[in-house]
N, C-alpha and C. Protein backbone atom coordinates (compact mmCIF):
# COMPACT_ATOMS: atom_id res chain seq x y z
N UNK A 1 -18.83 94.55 -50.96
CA UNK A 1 -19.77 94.98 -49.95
C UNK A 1 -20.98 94.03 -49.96
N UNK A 2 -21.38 93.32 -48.73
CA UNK A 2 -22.42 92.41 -48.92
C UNK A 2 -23.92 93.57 -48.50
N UNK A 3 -24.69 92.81 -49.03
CA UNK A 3 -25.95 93.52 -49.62
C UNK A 3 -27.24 93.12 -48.34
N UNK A 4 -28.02 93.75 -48.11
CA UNK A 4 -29.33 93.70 -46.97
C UNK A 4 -29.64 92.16 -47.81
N UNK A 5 -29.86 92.23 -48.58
CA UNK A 5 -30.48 90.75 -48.73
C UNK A 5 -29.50 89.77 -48.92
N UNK A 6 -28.70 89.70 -49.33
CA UNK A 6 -27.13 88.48 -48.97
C UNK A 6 -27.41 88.60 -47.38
N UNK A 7 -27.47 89.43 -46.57
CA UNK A 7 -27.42 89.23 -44.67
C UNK A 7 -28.20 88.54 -44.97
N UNK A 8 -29.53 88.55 -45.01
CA UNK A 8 -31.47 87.90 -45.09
C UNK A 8 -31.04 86.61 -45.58
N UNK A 9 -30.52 86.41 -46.72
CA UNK A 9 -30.17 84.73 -47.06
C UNK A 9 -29.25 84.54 -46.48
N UNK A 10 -28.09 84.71 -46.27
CA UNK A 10 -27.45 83.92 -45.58
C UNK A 10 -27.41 83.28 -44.17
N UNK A 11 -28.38 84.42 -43.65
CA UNK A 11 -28.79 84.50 -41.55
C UNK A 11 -30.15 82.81 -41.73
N UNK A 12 -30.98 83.16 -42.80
CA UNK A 12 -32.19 81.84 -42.80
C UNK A 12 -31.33 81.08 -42.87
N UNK A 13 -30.53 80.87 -44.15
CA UNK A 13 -30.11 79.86 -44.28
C UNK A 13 -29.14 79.02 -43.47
N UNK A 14 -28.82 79.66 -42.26
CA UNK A 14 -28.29 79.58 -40.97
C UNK A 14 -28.91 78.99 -39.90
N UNK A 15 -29.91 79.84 -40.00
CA UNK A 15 -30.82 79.29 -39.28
C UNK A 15 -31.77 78.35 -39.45
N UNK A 16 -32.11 78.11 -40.60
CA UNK A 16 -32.70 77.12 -41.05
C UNK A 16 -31.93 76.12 -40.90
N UNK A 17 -30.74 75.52 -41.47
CA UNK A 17 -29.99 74.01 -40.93
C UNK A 17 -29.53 74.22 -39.78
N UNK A 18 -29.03 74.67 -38.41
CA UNK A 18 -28.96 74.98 -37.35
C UNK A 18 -30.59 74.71 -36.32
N UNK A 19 -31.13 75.15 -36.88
CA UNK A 19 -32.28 74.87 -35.38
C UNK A 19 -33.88 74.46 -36.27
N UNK A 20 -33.32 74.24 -37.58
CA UNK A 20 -34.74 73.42 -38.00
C UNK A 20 -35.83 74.05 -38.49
N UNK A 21 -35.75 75.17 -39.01
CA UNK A 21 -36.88 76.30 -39.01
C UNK A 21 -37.16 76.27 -40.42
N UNK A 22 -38.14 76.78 -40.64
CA UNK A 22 -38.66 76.67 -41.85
C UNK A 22 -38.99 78.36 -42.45
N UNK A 23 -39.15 78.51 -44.05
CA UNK A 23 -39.04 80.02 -44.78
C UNK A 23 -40.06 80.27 -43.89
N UNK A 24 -41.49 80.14 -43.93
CA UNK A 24 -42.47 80.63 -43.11
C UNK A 24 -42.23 81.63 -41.92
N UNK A 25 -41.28 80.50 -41.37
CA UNK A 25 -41.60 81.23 -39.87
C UNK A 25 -40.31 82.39 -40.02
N UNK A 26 -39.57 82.20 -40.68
CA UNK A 26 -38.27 83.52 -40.94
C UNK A 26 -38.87 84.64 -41.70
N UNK A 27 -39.62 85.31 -41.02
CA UNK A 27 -40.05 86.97 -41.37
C UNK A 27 -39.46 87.38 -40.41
N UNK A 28 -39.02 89.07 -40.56
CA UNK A 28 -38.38 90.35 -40.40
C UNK A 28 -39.16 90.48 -38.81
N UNK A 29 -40.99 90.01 -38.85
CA UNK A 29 -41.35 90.53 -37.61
C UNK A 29 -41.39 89.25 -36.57
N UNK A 30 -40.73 88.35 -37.07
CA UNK A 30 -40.53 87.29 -35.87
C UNK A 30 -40.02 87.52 -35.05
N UNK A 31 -40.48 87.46 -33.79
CA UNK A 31 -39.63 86.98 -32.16
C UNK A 31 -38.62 85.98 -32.02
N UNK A 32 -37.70 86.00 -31.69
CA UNK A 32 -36.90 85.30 -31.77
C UNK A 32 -37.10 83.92 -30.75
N UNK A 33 -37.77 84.25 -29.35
CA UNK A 33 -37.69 83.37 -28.60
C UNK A 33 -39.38 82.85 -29.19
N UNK A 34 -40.88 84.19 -28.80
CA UNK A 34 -41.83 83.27 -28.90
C UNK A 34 -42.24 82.77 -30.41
N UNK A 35 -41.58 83.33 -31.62
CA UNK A 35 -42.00 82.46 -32.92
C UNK A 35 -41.64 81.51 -33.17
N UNK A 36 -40.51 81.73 -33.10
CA UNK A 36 -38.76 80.67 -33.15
C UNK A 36 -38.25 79.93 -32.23
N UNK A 37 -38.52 79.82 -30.96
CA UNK A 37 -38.23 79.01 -30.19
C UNK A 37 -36.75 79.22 -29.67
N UNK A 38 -36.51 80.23 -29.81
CA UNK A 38 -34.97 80.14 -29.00
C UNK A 38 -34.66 81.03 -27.96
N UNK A 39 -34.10 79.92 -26.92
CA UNK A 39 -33.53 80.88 -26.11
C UNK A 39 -32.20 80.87 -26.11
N UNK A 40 -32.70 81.33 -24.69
CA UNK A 40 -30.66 81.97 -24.87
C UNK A 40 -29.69 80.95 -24.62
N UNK A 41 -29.91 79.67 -24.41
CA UNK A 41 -28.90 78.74 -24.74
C UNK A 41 -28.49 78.88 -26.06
N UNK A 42 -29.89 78.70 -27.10
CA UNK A 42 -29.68 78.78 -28.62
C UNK A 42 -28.94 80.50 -29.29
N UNK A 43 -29.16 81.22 -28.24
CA UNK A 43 -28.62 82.63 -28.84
C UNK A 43 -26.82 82.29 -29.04
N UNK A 44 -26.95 81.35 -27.82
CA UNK A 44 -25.06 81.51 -28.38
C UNK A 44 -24.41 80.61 -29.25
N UNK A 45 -26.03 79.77 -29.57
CA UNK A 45 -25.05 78.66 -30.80
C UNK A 45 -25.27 79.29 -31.60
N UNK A 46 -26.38 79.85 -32.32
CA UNK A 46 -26.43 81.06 -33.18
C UNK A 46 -25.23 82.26 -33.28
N UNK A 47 -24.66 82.69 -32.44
CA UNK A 47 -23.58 83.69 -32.57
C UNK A 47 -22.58 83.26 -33.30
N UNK A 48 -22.28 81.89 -32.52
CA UNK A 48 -21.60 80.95 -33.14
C UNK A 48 -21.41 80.69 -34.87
N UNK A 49 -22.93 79.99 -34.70
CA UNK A 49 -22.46 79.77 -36.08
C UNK A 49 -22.92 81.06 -37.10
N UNK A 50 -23.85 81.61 -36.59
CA UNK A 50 -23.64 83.27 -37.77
C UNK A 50 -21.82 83.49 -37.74
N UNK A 51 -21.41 84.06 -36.87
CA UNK A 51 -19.88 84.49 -36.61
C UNK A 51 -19.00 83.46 -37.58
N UNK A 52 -19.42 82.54 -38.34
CA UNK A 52 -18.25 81.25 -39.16
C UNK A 52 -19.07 81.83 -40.65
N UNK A 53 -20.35 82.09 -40.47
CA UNK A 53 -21.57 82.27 -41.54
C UNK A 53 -20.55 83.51 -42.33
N UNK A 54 -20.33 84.26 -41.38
CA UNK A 54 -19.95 85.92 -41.89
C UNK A 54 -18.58 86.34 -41.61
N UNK A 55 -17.93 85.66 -41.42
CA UNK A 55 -16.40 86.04 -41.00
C UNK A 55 -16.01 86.86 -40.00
N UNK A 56 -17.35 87.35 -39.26
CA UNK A 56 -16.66 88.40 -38.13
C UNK A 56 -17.41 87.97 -36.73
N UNK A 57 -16.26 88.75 -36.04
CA UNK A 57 -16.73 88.80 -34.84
C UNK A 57 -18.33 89.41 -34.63
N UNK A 58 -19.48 88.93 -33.72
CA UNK A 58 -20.72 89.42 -33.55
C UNK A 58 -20.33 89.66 -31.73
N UNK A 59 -19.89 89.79 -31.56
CA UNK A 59 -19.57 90.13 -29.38
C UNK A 59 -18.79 91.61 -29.08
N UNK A 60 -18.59 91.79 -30.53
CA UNK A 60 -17.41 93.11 -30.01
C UNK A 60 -18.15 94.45 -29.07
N UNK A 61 -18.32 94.26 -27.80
CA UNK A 61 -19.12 94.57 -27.08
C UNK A 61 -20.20 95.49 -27.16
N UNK A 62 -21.21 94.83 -28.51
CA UNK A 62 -22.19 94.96 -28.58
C UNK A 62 -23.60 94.18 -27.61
N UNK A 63 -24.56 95.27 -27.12
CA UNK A 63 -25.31 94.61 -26.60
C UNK A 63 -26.54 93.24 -27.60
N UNK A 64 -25.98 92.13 -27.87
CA UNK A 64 -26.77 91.04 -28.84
C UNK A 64 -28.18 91.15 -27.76
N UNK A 65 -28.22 90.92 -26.89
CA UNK A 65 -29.44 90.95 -25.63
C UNK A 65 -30.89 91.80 -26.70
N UNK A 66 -30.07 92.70 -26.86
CA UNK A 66 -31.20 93.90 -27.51
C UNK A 66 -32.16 93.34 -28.54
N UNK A 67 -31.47 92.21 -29.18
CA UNK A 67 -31.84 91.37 -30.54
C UNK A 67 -33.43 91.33 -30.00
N UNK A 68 -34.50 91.54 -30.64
CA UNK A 68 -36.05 90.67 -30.38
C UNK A 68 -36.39 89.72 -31.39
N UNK A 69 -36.33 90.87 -32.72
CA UNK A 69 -37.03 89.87 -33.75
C UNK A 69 -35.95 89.86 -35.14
N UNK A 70 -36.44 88.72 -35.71
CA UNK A 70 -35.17 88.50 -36.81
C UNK A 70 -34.65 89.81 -37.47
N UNK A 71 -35.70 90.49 -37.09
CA UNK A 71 -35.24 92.09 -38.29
C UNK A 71 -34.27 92.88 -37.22
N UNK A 72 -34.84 92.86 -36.08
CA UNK A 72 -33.38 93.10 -35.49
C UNK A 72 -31.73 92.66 -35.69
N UNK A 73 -32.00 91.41 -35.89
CA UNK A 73 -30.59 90.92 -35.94
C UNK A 73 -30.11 90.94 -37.56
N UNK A 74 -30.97 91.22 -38.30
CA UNK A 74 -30.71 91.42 -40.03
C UNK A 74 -29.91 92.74 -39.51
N UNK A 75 -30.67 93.82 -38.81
CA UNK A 75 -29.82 95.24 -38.82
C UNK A 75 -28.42 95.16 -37.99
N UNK A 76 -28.51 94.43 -36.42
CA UNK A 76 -27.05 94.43 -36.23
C UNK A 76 -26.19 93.33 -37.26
N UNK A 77 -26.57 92.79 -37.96
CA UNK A 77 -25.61 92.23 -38.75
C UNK A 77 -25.07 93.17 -39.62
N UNK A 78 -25.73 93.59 -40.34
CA UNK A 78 -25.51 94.80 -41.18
C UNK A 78 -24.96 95.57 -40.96
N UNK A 79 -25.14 96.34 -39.70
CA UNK A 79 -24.39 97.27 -38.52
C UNK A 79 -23.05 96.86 -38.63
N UNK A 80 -22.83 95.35 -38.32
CA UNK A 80 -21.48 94.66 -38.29
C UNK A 80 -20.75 94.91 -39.48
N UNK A 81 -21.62 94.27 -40.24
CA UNK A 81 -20.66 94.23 -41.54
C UNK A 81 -19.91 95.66 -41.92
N UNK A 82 -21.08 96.54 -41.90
CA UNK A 82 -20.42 97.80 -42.66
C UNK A 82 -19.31 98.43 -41.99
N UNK A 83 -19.83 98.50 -40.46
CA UNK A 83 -18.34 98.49 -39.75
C UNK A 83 -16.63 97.92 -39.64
N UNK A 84 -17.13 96.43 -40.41
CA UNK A 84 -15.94 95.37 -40.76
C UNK A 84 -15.44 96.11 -42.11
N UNK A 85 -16.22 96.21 -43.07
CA UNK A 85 -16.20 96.59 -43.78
C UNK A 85 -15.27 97.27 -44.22
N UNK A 86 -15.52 99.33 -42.93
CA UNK A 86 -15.04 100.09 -43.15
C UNK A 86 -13.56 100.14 -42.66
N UNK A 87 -13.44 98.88 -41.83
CA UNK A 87 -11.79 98.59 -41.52
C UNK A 87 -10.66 98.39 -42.82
């Protein structure tokens, strides 16, 4: 069972070689577009490469849209996992 903080390191560390970001700016209450700089071109290379990061599907028609700030997407990951999980 992967752990709230295995998601937290593994999602920076994703994001960090992917779009250049630094520990600083990866807090829980970051915006995704105005802290971080991404839009939604970058939301789907991000799906992308989280989805290789974590072995699962992130689209299974979940609304990702909803995502704001990194702590959002720490919880639907989590959401994900435990659901993969419970398969």
């Amino acid at each position: 069972m992967i752990t709230r903080e295995e998601i937290i390191n593994k999602t920076n560390e994703a994001l960090k070689k992917e779009f250049e970001l630094t520990d600083e700016q990866l807090k829980p209450t970051s915006h995704m577009q105005t802290d971080l700089g991404l839009d939604s071109l970058d939301a789907v290379d991000m799906v992308v490469v989280l989805e290789q990061k974590f072995g699962m599907t992130l689209r299974q028609g979940y609304d990702i849209r909803s995502i704001v700030t990194l702590g959002d997407l720490y919880d639907f990951i989590e959401k994900l996992a435990r659901e993969h999980e419970a398969k």
